[in-house]
N, C-alpha and C. Protein backbone atom coordinates (compact mmCIF):
# COMPACT_ATOMS: atom_id res chain seq x y z
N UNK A 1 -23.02 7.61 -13.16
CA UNK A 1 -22.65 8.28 -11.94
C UNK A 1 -23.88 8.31 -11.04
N UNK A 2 -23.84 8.03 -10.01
CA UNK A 2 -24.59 7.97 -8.69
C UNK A 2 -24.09 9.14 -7.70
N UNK A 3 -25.22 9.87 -7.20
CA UNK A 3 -24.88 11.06 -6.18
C UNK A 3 -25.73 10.76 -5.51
N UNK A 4 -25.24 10.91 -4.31
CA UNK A 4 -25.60 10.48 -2.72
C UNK A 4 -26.07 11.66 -2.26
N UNK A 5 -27.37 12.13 -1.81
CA UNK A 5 -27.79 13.46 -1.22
C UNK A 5 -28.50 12.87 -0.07
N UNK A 6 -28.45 14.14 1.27
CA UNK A 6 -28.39 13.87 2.98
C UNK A 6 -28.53 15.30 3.13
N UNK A 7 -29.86 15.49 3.89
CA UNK A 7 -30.50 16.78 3.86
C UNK A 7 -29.83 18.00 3.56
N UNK A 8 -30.19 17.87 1.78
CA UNK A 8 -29.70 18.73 0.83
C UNK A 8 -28.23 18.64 0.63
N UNK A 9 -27.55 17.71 1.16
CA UNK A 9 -26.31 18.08 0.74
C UNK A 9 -25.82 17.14 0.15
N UNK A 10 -24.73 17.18 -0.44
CA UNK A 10 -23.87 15.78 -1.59
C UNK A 10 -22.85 15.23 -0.50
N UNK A 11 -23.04 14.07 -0.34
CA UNK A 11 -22.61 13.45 0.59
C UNK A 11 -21.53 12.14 0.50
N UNK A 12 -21.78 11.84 -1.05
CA UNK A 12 -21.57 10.13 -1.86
C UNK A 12 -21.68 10.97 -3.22
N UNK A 13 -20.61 10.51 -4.35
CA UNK A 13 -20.13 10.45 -5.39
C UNK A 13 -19.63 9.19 -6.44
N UNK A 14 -20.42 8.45 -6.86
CA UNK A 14 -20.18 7.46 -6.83
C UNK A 14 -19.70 7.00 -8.71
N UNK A 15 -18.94 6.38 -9.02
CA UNK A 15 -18.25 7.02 -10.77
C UNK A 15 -18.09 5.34 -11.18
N UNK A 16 -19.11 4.97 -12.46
CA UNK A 16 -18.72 3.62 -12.85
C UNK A 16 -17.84 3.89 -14.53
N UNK A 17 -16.85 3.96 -14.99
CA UNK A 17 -15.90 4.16 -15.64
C UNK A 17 -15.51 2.79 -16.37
N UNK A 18 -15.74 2.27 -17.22
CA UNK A 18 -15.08 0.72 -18.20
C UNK A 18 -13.74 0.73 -18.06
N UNK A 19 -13.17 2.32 -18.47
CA UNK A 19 -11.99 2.05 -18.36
C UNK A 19 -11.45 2.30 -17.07
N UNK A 20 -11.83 2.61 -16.14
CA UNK A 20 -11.54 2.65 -14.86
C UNK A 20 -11.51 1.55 -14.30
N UNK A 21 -12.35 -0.02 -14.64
CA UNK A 21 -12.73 -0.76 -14.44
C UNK A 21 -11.89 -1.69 -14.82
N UNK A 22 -10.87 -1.08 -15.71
CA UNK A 22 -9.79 -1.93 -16.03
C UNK A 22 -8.56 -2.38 -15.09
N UNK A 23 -8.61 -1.29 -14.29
CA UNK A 23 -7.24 -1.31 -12.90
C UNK A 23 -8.19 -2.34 -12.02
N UNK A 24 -6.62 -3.34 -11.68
CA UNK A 24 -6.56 -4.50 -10.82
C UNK A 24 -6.51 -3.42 -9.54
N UNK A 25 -6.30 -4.34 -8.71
CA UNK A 25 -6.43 -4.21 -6.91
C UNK A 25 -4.69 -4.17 -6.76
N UNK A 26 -3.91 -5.00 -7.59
CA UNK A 26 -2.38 -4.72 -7.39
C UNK A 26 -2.41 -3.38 -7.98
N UNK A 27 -2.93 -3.28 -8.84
CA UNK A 27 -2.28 -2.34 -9.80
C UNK A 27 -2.49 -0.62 -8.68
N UNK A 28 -3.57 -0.84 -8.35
CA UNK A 28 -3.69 0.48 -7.82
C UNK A 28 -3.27 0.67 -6.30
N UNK A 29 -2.78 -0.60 -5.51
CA UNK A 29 -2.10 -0.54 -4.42
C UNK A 29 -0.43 -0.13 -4.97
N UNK A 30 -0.17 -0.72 -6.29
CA UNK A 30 1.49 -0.14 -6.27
C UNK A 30 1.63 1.06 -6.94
N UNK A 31 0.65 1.72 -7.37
CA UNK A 31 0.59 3.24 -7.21
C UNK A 31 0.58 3.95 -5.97
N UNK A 32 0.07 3.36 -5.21
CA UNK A 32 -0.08 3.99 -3.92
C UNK A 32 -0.72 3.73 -2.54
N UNK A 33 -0.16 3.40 -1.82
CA UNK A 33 0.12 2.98 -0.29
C UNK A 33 -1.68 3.32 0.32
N UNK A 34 -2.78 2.56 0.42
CA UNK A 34 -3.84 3.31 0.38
C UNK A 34 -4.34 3.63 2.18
N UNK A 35 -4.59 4.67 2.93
CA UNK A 35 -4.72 5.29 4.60
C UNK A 35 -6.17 3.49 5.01
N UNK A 36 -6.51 2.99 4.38
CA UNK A 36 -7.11 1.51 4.90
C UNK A 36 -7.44 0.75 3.79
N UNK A 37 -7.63 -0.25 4.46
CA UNK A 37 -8.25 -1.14 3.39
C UNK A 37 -9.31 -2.16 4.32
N UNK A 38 -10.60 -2.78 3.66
CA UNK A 38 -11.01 -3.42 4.86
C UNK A 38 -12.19 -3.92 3.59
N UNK A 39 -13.07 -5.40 3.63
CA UNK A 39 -14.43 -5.91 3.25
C UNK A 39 -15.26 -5.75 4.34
N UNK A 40 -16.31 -5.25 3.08
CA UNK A 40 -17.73 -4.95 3.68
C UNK A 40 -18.27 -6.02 4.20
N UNK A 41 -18.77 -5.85 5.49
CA UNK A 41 -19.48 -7.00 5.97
C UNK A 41 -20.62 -7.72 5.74
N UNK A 42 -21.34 -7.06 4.60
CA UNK A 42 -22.34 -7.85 4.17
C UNK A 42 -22.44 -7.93 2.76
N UNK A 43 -21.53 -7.48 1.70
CA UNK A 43 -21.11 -7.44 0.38
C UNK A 43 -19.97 -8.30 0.09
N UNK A 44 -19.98 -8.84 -0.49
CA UNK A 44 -18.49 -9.38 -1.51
C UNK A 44 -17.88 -8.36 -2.20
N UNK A 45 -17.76 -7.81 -1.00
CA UNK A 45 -16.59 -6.22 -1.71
C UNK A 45 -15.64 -5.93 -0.84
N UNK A 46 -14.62 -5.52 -1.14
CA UNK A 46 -13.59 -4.76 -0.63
C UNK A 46 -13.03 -3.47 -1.15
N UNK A 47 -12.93 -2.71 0.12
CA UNK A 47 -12.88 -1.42 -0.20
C UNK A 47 -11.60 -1.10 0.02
N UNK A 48 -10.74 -0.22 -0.84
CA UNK A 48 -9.54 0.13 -0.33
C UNK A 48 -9.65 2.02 -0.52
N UNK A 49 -9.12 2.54 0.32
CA UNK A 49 -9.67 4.08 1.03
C UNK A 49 -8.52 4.70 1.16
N UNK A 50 -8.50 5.92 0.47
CA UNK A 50 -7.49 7.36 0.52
C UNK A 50 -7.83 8.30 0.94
N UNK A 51 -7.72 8.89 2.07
CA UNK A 51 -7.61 9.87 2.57
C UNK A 51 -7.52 11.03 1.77
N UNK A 52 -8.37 12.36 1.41
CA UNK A 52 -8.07 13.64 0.85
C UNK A 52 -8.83 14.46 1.68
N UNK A 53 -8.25 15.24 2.44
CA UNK A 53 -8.81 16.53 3.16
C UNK A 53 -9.84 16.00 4.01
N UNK A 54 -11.09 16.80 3.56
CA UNK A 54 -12.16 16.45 4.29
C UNK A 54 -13.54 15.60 3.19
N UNK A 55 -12.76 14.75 2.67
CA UNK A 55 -13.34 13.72 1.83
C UNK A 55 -12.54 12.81 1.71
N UNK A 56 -13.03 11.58 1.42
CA UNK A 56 -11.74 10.23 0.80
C UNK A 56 -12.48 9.56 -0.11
N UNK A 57 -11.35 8.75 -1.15
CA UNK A 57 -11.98 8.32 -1.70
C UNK A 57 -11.59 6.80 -1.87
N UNK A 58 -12.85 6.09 -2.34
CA UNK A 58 -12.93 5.04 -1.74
C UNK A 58 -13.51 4.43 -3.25
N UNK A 59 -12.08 3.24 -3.66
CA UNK A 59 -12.32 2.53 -4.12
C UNK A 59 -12.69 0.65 -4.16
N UNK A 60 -14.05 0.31 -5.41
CA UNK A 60 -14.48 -0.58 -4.64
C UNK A 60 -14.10 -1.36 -5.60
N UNK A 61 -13.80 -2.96 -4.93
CA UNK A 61 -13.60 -3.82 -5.62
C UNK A 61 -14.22 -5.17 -5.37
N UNK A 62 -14.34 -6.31 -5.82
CA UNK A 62 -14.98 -7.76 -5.47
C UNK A 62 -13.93 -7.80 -4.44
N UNK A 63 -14.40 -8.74 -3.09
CA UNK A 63 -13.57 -9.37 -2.41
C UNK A 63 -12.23 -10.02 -3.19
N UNK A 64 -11.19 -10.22 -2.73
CA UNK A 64 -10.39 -11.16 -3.51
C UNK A 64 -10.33 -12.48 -2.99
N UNK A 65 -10.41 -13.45 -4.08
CA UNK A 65 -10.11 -15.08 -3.70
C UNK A 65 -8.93 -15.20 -4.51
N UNK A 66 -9.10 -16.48 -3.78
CA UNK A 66 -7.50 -17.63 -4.46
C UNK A 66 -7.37 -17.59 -5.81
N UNK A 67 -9.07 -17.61 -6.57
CA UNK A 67 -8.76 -17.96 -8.35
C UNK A 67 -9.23 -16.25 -8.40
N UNK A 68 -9.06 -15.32 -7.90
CA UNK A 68 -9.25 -14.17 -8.53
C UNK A 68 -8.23 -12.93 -7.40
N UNK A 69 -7.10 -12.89 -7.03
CA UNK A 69 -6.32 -12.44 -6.36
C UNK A 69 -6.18 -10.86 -6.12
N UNK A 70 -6.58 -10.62 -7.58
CA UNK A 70 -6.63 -9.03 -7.62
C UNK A 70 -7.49 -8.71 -8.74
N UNK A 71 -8.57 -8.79 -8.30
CA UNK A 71 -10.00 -8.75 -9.28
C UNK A 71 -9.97 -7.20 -9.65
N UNK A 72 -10.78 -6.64 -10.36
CA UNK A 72 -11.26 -5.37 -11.40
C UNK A 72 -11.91 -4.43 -10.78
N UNK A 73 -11.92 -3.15 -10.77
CA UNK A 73 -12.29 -2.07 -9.95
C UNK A 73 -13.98 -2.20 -10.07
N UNK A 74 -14.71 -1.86 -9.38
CA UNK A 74 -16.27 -1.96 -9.88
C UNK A 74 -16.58 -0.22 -9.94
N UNK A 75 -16.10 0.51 -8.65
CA UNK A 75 -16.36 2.03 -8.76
C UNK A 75 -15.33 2.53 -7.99
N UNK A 76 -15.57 3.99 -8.10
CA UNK A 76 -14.81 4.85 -7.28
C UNK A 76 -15.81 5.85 -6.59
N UNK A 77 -15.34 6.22 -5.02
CA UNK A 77 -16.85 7.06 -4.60
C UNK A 77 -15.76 8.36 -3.94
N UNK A 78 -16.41 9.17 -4.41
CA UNK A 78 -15.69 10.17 -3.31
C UNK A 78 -16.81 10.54 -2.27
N UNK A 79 -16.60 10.36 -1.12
CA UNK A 79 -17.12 10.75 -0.20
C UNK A 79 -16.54 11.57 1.13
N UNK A 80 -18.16 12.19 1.91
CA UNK A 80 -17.90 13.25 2.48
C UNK A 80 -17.52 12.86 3.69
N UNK A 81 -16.20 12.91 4.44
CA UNK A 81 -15.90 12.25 6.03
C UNK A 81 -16.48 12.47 7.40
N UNK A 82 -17.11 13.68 6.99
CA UNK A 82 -18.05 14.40 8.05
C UNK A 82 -19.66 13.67 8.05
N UNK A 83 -19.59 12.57 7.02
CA UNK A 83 -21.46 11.85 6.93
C UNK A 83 -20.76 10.02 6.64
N UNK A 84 -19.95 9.55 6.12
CA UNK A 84 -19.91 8.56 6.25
C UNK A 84 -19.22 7.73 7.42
N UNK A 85 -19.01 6.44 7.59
CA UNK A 85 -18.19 5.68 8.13
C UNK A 85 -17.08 5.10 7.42
């Protein structure tokens, strides 16, 4: 686990889980409809993002390609909406 601190406060929550790591990118879109989805512009990642209150959480995954369509979760972050983008 990784925690994100921003003058004194917890800001980033960040959770690496094996078995968490097991859910595909389908798998956790047909659980649930996610408020965005979008790749980082300078990572081979894609993030897909849920909305909760005044935090969301934001799971990360490899970009997807052709030979890997719905690649393996890498983390989950909960973060604070009032400090990130």
């Amino acid at each position: 686990m990784i925690i994100g601190i921003h003058k004194n406060r917890i800001i980033d929550i960040r959770y690496f889980n094996p078995i968490l790591q097991k859910i595909t990118l389908e798998q956790l879109k047909d659980a649930g409809i996610p408020d965005k989805e979008y790749d980082h512009m300078n990572l081979d990642q894609h993030f897909v993002v849920y909305h909760m209150g005044k935090y969301k959480l934001r799971m990360v995954f490899p970009k997807p390609t052709a030979d890997v369509p719905s690649p393996n979760l890498i983390s989950v972050s909960l973060v604070d909406i009032n400090y990130a983008s």
